[in-house]
N, C-alpha and C. Protein backbone atom coordinates (compact mmCIF):
# COMPACT_ATOMS: atom_id res chain seq x y z
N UNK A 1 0.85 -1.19 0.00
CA UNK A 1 0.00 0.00 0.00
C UNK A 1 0.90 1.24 0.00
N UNK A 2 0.68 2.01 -1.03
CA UNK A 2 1.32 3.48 -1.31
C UNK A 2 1.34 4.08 0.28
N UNK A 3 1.93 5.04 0.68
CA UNK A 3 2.44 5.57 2.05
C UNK A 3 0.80 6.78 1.71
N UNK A 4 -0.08 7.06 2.66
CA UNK A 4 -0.98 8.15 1.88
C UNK A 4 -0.58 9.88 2.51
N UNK A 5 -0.68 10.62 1.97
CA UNK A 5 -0.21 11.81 1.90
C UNK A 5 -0.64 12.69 2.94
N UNK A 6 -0.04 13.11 4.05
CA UNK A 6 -0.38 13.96 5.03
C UNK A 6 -1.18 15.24 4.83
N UNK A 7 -1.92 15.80 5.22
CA UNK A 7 -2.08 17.23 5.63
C UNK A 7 -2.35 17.92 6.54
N UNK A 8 -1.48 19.07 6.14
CA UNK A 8 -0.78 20.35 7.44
C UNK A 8 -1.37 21.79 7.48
N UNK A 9 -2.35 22.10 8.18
CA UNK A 9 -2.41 24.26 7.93
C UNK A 9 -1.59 24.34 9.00
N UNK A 10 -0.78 25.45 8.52
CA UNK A 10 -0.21 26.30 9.21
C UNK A 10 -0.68 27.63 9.16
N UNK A 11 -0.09 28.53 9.99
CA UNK A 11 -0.59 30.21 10.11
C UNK A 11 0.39 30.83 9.43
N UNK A 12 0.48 31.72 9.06
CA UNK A 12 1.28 32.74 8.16
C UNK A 12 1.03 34.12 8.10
N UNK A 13 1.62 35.18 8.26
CA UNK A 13 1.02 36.04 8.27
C UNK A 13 0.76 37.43 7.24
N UNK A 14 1.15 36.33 5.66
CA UNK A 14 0.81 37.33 4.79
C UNK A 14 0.84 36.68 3.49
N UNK A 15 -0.23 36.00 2.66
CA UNK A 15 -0.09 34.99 2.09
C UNK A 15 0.36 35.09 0.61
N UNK A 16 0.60 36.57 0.25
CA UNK A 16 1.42 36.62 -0.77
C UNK A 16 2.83 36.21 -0.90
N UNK A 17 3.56 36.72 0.93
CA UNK A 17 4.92 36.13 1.29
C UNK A 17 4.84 34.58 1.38
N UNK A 18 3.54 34.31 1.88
CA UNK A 18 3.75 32.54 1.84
C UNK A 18 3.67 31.75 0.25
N UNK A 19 3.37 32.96 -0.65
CA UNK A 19 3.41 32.54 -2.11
C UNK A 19 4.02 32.28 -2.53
N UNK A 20 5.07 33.34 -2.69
CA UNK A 20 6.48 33.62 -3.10
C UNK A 20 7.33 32.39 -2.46
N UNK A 21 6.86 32.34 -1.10
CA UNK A 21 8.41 31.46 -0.50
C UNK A 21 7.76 30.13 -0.82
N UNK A 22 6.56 29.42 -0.35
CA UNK A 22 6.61 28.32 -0.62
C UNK A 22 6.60 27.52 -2.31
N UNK A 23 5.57 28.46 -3.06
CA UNK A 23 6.36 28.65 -4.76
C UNK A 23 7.16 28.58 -5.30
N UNK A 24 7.44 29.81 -5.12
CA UNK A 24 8.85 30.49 -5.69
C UNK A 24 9.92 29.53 -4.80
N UNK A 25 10.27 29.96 -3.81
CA UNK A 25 11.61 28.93 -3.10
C UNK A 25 11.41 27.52 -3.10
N UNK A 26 10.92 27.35 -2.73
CA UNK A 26 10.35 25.64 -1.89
C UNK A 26 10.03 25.66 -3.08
N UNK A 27 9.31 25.78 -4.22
CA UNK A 27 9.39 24.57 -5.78
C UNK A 27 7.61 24.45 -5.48
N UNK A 28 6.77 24.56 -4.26
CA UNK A 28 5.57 23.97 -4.34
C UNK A 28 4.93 24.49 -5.51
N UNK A 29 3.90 23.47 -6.14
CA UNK A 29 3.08 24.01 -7.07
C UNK A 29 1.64 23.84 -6.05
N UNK A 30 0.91 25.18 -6.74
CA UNK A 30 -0.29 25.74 -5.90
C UNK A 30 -1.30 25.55 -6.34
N UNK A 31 -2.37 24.65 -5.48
CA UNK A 31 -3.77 24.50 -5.72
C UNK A 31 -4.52 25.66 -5.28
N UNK A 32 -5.42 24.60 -4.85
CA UNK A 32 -6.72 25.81 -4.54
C UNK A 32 -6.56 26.99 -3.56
N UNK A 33 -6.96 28.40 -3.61
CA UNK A 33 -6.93 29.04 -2.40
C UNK A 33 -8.14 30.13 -2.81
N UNK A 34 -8.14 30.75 -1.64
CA UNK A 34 -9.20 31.93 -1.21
C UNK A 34 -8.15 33.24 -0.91
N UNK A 35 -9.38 34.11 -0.23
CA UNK A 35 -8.58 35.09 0.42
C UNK A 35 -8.02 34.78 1.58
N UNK A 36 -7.78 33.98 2.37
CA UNK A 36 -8.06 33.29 3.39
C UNK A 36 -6.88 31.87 3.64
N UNK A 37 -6.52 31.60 2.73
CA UNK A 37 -5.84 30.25 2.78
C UNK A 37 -5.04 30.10 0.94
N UNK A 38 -4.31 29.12 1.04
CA UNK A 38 -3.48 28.64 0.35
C UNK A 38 -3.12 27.28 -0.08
N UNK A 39 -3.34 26.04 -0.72
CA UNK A 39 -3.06 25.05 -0.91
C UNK A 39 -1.84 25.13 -1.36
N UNK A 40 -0.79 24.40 -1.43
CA UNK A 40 0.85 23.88 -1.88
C UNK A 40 0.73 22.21 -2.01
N UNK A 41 1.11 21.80 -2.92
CA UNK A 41 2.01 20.66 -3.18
C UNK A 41 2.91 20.41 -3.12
N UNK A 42 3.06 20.05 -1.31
CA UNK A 42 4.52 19.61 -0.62
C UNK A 42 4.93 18.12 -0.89
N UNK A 43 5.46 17.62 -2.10
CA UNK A 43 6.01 16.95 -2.22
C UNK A 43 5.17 15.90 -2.61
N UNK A 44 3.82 15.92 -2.89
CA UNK A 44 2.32 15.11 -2.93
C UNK A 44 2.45 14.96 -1.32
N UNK A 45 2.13 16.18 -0.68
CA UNK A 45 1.69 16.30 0.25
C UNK A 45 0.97 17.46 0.83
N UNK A 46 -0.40 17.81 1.10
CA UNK A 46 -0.72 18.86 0.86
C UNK A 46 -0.75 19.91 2.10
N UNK A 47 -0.41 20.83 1.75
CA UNK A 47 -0.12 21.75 3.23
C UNK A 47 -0.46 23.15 2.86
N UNK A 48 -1.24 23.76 3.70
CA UNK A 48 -2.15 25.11 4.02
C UNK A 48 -1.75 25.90 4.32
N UNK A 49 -1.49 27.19 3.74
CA UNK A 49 -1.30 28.60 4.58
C UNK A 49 -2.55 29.08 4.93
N UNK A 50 -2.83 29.60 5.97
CA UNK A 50 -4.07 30.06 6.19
C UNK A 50 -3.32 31.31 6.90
N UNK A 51 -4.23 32.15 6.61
CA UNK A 51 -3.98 34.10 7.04
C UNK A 51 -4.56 33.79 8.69
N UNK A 52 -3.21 34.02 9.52
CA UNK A 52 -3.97 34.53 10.53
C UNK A 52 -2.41 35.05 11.32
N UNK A 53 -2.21 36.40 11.56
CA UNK A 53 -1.26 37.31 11.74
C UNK A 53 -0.86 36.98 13.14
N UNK A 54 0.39 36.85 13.10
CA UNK A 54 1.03 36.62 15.20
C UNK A 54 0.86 35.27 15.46
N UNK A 55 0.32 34.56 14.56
CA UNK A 55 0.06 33.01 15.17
C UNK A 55 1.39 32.19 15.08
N UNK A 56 2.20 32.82 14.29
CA UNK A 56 3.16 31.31 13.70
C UNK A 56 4.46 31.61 14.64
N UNK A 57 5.22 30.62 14.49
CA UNK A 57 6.87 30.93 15.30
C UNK A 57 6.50 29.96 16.37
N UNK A 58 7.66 29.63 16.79
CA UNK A 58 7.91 28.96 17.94
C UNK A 58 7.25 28.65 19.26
N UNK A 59 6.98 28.00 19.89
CA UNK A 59 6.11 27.89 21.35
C UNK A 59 7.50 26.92 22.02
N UNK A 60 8.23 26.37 21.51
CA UNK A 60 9.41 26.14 22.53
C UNK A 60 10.77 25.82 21.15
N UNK A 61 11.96 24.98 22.56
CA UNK A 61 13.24 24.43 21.41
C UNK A 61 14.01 23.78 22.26
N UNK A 62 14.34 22.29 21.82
CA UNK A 62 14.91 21.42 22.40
C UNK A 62 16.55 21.41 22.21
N UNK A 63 16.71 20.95 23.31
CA UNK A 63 18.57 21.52 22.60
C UNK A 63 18.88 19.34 21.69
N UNK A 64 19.52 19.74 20.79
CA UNK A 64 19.59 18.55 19.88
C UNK A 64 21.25 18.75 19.29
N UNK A 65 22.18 18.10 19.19
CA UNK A 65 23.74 17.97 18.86
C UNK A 65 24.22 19.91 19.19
N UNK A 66 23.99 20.40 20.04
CA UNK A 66 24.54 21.57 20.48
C UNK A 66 23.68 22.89 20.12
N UNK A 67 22.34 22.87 18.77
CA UNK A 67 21.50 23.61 18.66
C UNK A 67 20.47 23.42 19.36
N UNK A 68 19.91 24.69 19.15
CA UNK A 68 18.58 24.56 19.29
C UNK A 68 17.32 24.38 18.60
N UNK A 69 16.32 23.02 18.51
CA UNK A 69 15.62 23.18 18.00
C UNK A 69 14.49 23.68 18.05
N UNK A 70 14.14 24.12 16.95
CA UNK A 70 12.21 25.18 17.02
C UNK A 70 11.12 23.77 16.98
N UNK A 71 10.48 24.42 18.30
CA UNK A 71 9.22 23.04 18.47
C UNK A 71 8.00 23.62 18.34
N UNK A 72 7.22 23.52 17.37
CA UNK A 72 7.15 23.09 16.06
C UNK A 72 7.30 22.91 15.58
N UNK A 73 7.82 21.65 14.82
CA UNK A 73 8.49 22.17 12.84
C UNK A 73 7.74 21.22 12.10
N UNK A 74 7.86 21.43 10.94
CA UNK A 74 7.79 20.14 9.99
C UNK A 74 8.78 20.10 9.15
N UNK A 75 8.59 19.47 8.03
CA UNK A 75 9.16 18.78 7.01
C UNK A 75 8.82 17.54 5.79
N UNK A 76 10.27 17.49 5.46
CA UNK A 76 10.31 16.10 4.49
C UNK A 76 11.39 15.51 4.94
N UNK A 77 11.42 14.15 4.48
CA UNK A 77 12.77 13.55 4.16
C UNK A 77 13.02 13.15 2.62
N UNK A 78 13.72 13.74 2.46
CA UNK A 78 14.25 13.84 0.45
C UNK A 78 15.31 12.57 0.66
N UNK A 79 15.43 12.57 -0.89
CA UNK A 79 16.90 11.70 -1.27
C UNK A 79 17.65 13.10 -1.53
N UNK A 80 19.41 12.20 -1.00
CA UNK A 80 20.00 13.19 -0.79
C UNK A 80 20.30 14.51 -2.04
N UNK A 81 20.28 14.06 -3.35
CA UNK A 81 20.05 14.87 -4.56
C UNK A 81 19.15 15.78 -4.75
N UNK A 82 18.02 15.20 -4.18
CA UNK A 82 16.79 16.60 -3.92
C UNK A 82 17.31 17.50 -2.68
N UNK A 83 17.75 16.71 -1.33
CA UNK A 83 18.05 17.49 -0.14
C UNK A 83 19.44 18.64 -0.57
N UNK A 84 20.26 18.07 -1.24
CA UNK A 84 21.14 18.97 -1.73
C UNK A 84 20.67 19.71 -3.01
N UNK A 85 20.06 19.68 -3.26
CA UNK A 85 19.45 20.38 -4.03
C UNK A 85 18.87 21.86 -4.17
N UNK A 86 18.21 21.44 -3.09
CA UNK A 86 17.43 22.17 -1.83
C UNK A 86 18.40 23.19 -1.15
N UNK A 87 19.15 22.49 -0.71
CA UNK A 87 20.19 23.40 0.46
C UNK A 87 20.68 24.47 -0.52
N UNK A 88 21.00 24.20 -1.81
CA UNK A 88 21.76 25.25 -2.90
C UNK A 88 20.80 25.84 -2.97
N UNK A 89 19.63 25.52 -3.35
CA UNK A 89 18.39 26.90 -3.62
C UNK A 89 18.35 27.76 -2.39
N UNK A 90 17.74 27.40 -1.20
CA UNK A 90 17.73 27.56 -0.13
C UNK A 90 18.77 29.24 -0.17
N UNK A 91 20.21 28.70 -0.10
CA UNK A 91 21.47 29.40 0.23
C UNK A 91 21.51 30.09 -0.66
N UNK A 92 21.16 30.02 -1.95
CA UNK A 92 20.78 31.43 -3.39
C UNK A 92 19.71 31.92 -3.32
N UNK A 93 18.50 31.85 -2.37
CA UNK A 93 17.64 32.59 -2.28
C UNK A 93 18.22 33.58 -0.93
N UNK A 94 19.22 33.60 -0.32
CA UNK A 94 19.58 34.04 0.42
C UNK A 94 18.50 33.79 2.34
N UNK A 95 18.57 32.59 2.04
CA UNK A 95 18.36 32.13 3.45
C UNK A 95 18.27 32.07 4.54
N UNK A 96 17.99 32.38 5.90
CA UNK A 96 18.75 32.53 6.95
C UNK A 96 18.17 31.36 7.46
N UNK A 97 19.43 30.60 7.84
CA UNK A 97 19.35 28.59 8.39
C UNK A 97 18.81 28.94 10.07
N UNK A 98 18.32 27.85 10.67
CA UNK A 98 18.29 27.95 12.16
C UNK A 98 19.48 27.32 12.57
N UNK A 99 19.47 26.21 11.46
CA UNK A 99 20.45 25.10 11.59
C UNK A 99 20.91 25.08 10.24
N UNK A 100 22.34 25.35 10.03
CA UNK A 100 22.98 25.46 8.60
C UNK A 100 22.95 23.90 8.26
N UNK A 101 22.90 23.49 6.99
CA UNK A 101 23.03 22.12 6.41
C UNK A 101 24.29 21.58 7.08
N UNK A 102 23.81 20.33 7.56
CA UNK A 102 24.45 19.69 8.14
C UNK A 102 24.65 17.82 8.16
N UNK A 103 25.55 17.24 8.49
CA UNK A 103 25.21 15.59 8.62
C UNK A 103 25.53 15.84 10.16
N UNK A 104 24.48 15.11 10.30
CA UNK A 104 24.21 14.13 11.86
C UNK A 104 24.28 12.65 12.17
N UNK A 105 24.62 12.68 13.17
CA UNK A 105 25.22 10.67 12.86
C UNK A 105 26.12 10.51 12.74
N UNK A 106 27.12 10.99 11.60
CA UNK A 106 28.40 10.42 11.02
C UNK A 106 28.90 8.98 11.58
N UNK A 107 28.34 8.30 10.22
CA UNK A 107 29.37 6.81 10.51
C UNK A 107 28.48 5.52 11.26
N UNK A 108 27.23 6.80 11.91
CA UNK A 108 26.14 5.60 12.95
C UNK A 108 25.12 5.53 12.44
N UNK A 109 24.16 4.66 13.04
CA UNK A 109 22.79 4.15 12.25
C UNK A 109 21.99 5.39 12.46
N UNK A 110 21.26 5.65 11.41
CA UNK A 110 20.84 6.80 11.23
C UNK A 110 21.37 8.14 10.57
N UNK A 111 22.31 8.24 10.16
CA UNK A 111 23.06 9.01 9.30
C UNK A 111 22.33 10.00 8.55
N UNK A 112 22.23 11.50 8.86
CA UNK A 112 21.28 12.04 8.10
C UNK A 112 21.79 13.44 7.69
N UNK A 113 21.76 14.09 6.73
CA UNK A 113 22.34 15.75 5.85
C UNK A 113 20.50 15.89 6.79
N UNK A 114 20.85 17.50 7.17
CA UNK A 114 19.37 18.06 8.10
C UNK A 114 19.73 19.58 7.90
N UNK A 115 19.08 20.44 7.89
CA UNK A 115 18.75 21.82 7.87
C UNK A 115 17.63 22.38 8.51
N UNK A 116 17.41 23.63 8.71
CA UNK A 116 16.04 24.21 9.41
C UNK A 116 16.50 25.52 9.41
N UNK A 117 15.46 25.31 8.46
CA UNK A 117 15.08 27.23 8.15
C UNK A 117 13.58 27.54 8.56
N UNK A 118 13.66 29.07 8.29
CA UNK A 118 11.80 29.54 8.68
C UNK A 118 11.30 30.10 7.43
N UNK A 119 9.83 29.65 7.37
CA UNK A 119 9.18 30.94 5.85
C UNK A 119 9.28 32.35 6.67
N UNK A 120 8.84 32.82 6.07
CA UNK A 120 8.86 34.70 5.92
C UNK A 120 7.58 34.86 7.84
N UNK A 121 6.72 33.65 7.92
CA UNK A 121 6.29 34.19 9.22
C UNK A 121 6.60 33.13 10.05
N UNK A 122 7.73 32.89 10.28
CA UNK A 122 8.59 32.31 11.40
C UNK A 122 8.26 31.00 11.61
N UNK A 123 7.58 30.08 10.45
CA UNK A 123 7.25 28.75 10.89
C UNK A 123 8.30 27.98 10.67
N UNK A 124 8.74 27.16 11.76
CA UNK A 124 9.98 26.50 11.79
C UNK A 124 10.00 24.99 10.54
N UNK A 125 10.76 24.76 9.74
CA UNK A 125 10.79 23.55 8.52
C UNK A 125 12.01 22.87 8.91
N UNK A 126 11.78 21.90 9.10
CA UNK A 126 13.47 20.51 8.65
C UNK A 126 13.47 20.00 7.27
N UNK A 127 14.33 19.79 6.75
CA UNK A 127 14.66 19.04 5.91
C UNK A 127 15.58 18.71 6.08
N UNK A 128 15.42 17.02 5.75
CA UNK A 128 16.42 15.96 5.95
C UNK A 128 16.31 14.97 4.91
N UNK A 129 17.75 14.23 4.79
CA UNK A 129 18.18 13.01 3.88
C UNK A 129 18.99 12.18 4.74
N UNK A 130 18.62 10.78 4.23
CA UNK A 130 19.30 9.66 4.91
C UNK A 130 20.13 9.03 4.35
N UNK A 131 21.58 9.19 4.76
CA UNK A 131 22.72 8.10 3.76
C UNK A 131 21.88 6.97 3.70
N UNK A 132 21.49 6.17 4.15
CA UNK A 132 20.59 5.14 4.00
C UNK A 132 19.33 5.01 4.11
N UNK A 133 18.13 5.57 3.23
CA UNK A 133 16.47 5.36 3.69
C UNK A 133 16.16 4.53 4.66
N UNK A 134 16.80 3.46 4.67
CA UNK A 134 15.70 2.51 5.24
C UNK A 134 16.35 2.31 6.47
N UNK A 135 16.88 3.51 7.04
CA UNK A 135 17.83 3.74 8.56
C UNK A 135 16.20 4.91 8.65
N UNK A 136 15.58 5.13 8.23
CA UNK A 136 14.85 6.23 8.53
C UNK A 136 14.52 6.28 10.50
N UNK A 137 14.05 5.13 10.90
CA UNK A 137 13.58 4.65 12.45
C UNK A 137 14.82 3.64 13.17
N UNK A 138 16.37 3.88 12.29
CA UNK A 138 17.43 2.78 13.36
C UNK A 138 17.68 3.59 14.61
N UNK A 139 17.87 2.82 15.59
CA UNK A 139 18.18 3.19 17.00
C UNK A 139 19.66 3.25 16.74
């Protein structure tokens, strides 16, 4: 059975900026929207901007290999050609990382290239790749 496709609204607080960035940067192609909201095609996965101002950003951050992480986040996990891919667009759209591209693991089960950046209203994103997929859940 095919894996079936999540969906996410998030808050944003200006959905022309959530146009541009998740569009334009992030590659999503855009379904349906209103005045009000936003459909994206995250990856055949569908995820919502919805207008609602002051809502988005952080509510905590766990400390994780010496950063800090933003709790909330989401994401994907790419193959590493898309994830590097990504990180070059990312870094030519002129970016600002939470967490600059990075490998985590080195050498141990679980081995993963990871980044975390924010859209334009502070919602925290990971993206990650696994030297090995099917390490996705190794201890």
């Amino acid at each position: 059975m095919a894996t079936p496709p999540f969906h996410l609204a998030f808050p944003v607080d200006d959905l022309a900026t959530a146009r541009a960035f998740y569009g334009g940067v992030l590659g999503c192609a855009e379904g349906r929207s209103s005045d009000e909201w936003i459909d994206f095609d995250f990856h055949g996965h569908q995820i919502v901007a919805h207008l609602a101002p002051g809502a988005a950003g952080d509510a905590a951050s766990n400390p994780v290999d010496g950063h800090g992480v933003p709790v909330p986040h989401f994401g994907l996990v790419l193959d590493m050609p898309a994830w590097e891919a990504l990180a070059q667009r990312l870094k030519d759209a002129g970016t600002q990382f939470v967490i600059e591209p990075t490998v985590r693991f080195k050498g141990e089960a679980g081995e993963q290239a990871t980044m975390f950046f924010r859209d334009p209203s502070g919602n925290a994103i990971e993206m990650k790749a696994f030297a090995d997929p099917a390490q996705l859940f190794a201890k």
